[in-house]
N, C-alpha and C. Protein backbone atom coordinates (compact mmCIF):
# COMPACT_ATOMS: atom_id res chain seq x y z
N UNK A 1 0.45 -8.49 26.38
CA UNK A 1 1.76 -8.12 26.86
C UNK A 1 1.98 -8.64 28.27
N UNK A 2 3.27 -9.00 28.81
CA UNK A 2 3.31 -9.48 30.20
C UNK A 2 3.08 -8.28 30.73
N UNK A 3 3.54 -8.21 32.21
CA UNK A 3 3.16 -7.01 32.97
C UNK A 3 4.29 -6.19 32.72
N UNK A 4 4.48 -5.33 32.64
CA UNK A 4 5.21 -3.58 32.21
C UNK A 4 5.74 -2.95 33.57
N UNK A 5 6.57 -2.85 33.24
CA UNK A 5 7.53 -2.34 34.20
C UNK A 5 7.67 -1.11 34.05
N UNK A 6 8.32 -0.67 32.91
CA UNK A 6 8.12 0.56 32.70
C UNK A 6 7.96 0.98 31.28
N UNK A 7 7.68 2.12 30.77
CA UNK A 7 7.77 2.82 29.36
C UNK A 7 8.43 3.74 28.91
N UNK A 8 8.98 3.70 28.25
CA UNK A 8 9.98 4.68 27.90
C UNK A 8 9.22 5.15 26.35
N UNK A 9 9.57 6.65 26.04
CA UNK A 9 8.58 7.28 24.71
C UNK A 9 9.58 8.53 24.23
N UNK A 10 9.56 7.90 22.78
CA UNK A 10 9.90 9.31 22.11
C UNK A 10 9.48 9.17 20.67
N UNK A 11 9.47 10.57 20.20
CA UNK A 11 8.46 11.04 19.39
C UNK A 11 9.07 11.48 18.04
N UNK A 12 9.36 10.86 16.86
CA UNK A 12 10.71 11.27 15.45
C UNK A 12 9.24 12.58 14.89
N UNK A 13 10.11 13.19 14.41
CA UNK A 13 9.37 13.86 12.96
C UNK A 13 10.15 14.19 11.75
N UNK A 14 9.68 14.20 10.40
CA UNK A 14 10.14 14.31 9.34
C UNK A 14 11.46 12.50 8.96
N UNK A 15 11.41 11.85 10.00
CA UNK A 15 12.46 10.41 9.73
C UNK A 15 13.71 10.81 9.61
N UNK A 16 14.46 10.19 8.72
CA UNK A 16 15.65 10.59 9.08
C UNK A 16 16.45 11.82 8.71
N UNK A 17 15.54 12.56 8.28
CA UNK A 17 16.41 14.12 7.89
C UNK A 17 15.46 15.26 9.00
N UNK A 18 15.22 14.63 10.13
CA UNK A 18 14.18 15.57 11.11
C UNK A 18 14.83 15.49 12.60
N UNK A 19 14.09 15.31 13.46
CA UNK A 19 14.15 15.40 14.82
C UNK A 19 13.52 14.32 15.70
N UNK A 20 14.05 14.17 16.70
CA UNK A 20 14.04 12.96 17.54
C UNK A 20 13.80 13.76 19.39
N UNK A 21 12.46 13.26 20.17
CA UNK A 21 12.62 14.13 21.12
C UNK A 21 12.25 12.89 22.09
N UNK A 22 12.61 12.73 23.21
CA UNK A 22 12.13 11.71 24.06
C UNK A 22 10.94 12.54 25.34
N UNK A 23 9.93 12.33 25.68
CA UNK A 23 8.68 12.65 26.31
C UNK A 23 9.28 13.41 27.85
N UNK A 24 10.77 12.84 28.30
CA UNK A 24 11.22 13.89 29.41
C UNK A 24 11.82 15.08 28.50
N UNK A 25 12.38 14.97 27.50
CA UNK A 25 13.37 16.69 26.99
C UNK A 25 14.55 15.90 26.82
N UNK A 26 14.93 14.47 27.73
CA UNK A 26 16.86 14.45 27.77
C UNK A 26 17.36 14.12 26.57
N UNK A 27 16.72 13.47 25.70
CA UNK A 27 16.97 13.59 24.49
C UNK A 27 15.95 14.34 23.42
N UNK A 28 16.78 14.72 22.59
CA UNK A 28 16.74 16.37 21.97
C UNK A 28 16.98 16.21 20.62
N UNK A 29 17.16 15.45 19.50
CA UNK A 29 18.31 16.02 18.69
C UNK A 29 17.14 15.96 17.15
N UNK A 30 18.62 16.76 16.24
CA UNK A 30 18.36 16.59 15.29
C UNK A 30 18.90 15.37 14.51
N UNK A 31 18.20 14.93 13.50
CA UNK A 31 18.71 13.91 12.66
C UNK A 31 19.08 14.08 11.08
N UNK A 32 20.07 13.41 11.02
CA UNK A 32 20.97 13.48 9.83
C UNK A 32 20.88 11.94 9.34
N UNK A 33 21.27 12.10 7.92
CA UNK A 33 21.12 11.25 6.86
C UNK A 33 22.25 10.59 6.59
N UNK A 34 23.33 10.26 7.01
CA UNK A 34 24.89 9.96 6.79
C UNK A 34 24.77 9.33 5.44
N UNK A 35 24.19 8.23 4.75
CA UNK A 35 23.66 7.92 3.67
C UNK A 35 23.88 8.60 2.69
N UNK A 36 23.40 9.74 3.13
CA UNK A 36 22.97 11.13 1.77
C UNK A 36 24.09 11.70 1.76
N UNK A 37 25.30 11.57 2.65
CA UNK A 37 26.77 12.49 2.39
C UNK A 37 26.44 13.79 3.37
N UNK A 38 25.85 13.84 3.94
CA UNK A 38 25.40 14.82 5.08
C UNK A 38 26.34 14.97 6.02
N UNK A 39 27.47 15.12 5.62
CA UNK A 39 28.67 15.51 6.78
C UNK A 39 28.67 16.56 7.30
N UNK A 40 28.34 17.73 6.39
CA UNK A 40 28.64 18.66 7.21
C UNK A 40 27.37 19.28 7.84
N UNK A 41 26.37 18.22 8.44
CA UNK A 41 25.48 18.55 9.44
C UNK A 41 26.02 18.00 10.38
N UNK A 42 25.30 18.19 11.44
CA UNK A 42 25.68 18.10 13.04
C UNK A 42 24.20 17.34 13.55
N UNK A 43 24.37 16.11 13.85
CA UNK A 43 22.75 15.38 14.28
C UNK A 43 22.95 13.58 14.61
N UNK A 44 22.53 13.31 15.11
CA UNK A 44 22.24 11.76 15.27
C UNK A 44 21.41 11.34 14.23
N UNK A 45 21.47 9.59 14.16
CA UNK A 45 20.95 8.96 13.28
C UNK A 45 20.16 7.72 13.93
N UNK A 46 19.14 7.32 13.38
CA UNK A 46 18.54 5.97 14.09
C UNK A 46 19.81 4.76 15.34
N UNK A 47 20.74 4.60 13.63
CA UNK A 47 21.06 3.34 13.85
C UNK A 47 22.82 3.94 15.24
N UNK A 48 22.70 5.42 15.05
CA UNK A 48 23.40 5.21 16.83
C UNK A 48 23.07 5.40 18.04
N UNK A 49 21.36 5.76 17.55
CA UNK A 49 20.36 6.01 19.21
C UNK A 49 20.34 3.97 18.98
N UNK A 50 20.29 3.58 18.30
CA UNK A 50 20.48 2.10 18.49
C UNK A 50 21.10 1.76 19.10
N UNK A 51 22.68 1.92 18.64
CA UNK A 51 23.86 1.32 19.05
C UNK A 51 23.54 1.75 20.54
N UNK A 52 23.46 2.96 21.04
CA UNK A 52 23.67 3.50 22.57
C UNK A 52 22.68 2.45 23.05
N UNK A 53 21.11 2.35 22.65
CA UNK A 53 20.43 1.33 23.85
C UNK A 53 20.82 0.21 23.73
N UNK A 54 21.57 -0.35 22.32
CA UNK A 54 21.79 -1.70 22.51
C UNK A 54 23.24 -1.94 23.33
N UNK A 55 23.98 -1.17 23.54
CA UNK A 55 25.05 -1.04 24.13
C UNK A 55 24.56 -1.29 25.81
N UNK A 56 24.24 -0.39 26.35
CA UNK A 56 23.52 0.24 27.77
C UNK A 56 22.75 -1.45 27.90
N UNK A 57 21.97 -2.01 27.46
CA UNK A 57 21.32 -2.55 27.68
C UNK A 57 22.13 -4.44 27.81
N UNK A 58 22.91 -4.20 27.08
CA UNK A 58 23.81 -6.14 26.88
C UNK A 58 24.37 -5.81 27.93
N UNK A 59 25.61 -4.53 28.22
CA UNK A 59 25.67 -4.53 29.17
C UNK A 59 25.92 -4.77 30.59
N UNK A 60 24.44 -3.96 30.95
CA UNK A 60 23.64 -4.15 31.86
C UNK A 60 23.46 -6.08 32.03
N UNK A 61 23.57 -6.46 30.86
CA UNK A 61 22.68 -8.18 31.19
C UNK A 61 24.18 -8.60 31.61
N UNK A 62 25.25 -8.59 30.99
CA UNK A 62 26.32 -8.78 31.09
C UNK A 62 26.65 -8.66 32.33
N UNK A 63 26.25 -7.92 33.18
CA UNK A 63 27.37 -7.73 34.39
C UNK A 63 26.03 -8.50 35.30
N UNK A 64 24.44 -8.47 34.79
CA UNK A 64 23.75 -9.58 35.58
C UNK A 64 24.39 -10.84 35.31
N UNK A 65 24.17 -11.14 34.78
CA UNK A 65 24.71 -12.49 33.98
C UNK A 65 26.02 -12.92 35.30
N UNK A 66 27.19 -12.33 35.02
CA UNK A 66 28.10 -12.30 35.71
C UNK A 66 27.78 -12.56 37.46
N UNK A 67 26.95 -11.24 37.77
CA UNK A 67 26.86 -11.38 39.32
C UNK A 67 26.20 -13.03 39.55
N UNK A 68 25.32 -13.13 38.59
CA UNK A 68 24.85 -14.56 38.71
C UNK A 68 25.23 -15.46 39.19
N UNK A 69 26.51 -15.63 38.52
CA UNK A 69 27.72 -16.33 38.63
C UNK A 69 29.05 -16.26 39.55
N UNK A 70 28.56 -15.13 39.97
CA UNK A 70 29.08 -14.84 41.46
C UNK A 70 30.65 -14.62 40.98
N UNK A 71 30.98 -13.71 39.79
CA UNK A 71 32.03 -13.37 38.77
C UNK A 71 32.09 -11.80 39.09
N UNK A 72 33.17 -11.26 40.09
CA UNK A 72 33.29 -9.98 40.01
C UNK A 72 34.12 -9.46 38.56
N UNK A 73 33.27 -8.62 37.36
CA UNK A 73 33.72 -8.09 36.82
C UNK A 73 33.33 -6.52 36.00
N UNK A 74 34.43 -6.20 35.67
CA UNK A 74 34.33 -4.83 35.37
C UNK A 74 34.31 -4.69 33.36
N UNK A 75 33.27 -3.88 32.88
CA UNK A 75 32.90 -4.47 31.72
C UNK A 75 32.72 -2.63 30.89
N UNK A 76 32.82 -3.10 29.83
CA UNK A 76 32.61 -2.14 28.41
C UNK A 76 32.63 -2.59 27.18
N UNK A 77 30.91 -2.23 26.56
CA UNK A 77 30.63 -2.78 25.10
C UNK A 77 29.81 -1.86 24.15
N UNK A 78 30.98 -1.77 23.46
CA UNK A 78 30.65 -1.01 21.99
C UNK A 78 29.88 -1.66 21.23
N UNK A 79 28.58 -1.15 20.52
CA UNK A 79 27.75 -1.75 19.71
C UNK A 79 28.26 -0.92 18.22
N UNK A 80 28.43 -1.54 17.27
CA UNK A 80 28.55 -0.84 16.02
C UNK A 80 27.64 -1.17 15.23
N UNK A 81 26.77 -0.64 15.33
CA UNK A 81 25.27 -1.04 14.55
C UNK A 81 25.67 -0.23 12.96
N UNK A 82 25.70 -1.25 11.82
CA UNK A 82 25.83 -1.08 10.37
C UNK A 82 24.44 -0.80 9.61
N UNK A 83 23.92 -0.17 8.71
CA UNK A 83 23.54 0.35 7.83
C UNK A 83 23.51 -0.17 6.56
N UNK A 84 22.87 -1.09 6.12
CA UNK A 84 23.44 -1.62 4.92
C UNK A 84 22.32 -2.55 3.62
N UNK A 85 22.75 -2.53 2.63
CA UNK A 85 21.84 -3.35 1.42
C UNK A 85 20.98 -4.25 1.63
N UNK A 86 20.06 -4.59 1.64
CA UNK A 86 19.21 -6.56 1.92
C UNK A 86 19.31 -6.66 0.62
N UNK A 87 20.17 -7.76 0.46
CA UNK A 87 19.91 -8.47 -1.17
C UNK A 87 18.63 -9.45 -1.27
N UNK A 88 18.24 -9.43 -0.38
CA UNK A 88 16.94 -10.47 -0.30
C UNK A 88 15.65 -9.92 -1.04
N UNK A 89 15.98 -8.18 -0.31
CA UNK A 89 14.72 -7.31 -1.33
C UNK A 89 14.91 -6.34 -1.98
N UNK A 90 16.49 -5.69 -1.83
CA UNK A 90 16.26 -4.80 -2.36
C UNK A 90 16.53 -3.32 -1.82
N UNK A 91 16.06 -3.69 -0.50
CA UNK A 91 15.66 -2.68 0.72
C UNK A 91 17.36 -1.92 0.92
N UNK A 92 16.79 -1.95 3.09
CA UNK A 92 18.10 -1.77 3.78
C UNK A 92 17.99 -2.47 5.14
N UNK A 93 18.64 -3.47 5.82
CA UNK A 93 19.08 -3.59 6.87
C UNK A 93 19.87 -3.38 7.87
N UNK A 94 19.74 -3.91 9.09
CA UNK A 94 20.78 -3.46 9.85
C UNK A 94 21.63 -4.28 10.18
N UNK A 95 23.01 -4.13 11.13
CA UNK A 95 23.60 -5.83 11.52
C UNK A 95 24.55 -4.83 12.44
N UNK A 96 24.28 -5.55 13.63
CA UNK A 96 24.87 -5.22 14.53
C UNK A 96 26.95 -6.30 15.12
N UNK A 97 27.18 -5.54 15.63
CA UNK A 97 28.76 -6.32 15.79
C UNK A 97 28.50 -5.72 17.82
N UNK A 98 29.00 -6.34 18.47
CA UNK A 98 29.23 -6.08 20.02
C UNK A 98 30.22 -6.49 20.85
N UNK A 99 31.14 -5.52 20.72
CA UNK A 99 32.38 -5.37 20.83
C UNK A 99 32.54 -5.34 22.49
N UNK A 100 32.77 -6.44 23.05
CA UNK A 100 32.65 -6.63 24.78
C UNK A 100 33.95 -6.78 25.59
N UNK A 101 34.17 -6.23 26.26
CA UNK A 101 35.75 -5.99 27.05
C UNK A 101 35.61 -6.07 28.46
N UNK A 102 35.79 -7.42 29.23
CA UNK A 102 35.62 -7.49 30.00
C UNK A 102 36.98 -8.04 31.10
N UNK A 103 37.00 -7.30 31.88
CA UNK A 103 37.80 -7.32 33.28
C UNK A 103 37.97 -8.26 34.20
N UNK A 104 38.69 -9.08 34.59
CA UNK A 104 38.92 -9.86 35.57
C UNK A 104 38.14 -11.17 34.84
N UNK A 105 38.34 -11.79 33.85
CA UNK A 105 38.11 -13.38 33.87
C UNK A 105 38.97 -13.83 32.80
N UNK A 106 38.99 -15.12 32.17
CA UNK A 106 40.05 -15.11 31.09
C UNK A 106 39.27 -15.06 29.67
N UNK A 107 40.07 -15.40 28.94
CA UNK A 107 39.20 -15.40 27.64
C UNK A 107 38.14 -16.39 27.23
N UNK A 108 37.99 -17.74 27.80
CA UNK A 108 37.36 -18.29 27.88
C UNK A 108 35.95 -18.00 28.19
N UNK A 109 35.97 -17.69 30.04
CA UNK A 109 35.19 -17.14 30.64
C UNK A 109 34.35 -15.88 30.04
N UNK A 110 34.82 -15.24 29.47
CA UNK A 110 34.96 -14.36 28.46
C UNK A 110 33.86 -14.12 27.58
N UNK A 111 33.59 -15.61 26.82
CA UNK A 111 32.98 -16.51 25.42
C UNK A 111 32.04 -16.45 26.12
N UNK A 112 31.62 -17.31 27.13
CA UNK A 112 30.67 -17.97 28.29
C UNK A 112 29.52 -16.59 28.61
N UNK A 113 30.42 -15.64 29.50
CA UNK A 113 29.61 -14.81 29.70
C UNK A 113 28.86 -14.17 28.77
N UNK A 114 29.44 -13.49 27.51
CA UNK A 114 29.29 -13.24 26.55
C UNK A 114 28.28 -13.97 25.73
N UNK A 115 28.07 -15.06 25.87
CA UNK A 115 26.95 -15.97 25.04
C UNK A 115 25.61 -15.86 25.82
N UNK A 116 25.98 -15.48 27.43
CA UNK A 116 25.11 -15.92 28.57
C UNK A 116 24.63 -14.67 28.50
N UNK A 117 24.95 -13.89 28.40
CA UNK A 117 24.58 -12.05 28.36
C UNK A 117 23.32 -11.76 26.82
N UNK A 118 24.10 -12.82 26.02
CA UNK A 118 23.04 -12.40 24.32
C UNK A 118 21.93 -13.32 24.88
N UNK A 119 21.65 -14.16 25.48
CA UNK A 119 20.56 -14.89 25.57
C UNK A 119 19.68 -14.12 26.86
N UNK A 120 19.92 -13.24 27.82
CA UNK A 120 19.61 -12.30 28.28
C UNK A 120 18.64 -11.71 28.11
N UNK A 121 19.41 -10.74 27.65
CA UNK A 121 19.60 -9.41 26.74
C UNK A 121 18.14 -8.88 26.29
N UNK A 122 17.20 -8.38 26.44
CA UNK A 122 16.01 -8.15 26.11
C UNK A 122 16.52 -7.28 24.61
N UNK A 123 17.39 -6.25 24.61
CA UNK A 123 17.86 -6.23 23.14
C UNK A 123 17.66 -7.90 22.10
N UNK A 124 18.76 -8.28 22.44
CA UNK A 124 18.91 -9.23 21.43
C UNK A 124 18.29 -10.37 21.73
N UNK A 125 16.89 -10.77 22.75
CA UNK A 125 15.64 -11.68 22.20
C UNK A 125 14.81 -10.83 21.48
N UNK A 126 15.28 -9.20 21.69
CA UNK A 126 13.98 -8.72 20.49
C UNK A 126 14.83 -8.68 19.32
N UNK A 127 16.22 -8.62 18.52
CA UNK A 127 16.43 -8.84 17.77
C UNK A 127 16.57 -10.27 17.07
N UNK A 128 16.60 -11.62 18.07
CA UNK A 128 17.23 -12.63 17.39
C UNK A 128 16.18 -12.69 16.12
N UNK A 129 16.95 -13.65 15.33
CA UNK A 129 16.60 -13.99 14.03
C UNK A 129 16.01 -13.11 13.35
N UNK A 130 16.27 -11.44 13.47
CA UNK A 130 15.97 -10.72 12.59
C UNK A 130 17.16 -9.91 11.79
N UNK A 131 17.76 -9.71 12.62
CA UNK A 131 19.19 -9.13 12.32
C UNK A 131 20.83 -9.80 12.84
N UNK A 132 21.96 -9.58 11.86
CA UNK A 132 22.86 -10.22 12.46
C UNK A 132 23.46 -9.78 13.91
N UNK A 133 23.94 -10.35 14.50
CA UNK A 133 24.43 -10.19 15.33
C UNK A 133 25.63 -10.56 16.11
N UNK A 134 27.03 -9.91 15.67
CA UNK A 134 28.23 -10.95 15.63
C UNK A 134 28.83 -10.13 17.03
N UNK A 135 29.19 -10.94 18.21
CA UNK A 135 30.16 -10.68 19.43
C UNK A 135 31.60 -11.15 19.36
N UNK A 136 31.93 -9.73 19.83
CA UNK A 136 33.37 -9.78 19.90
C UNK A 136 33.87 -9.20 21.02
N UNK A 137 33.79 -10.88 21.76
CA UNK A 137 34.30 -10.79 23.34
C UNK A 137 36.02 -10.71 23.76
N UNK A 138 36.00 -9.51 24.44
CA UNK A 138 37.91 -10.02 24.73
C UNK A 138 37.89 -9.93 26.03
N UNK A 139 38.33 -10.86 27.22
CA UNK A 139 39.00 -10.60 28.24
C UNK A 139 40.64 -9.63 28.30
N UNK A 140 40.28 -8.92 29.33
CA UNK A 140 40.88 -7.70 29.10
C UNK A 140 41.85 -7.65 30.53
């Protein structure tokens, strides 16, 4: 491993019809099955403790990316991380969409940053070529 900066830890039990606790307490929850028709529980699921770090984390590269470039801008990105069939096996995969809204550049600029942010992104070099990953950049 290179050198470690830091670690972050949390601990599932029972998978996705159980509990999810992170090693400080700040996350807590129970988990629900949305899959199974489990509406009328109350709980998080893998794939939106996903969406939140993969969100928090592009980001974060995003507005590096930017300062880089010496680009004052003001930014917000929705990850909608999907749930869904692999026809390849059989299984289930995931496929993420990253919905990026960014402030003060044009739409162009927009594309640029946005491409410059996924190549970043410690999210998405740990996802490339495993899962999809479609951006949907708008200057705003």
């Amino acid at each position: 491993m290179s050198d470690i900066i830091f670690t972050s830890s949390a601990t599932a039990k029972n998978g996705r019809d159980g509990h999810v606790k992170s090693n400080d307490g700040l996350i807590d929850l129970d988990l629900v099955n949305p899959a199974k028709g489990n509406s009328d529980k109350k709980g998080s699921n893998p794939e939106q403790l996903f969406a939140a770090g993969y969100a928090a984390c592009y980001d974060g590269a995003l507005n590096s990316v930017a300062s880089m470039q010496k680009k004052k801008i003001d930014s917000e990105t929705t990850a909608d991380v999907s749930f869904m069939k692999d026809a390849e096996n059989g299984g289930y995969k995931i496929g993420v969409t990253l919905n990026i809204k960014i402030e003060g550049v044009n739409p162009e600029e927009a594309k640029e940053l946005a491409d410059a942010a996924h190549q970043a992104c410690p999210y998405s070099k740990a996802t490339r070529g495993n899962i999809d990953v479609k951006l949907n950049p708008q200057a705003v």
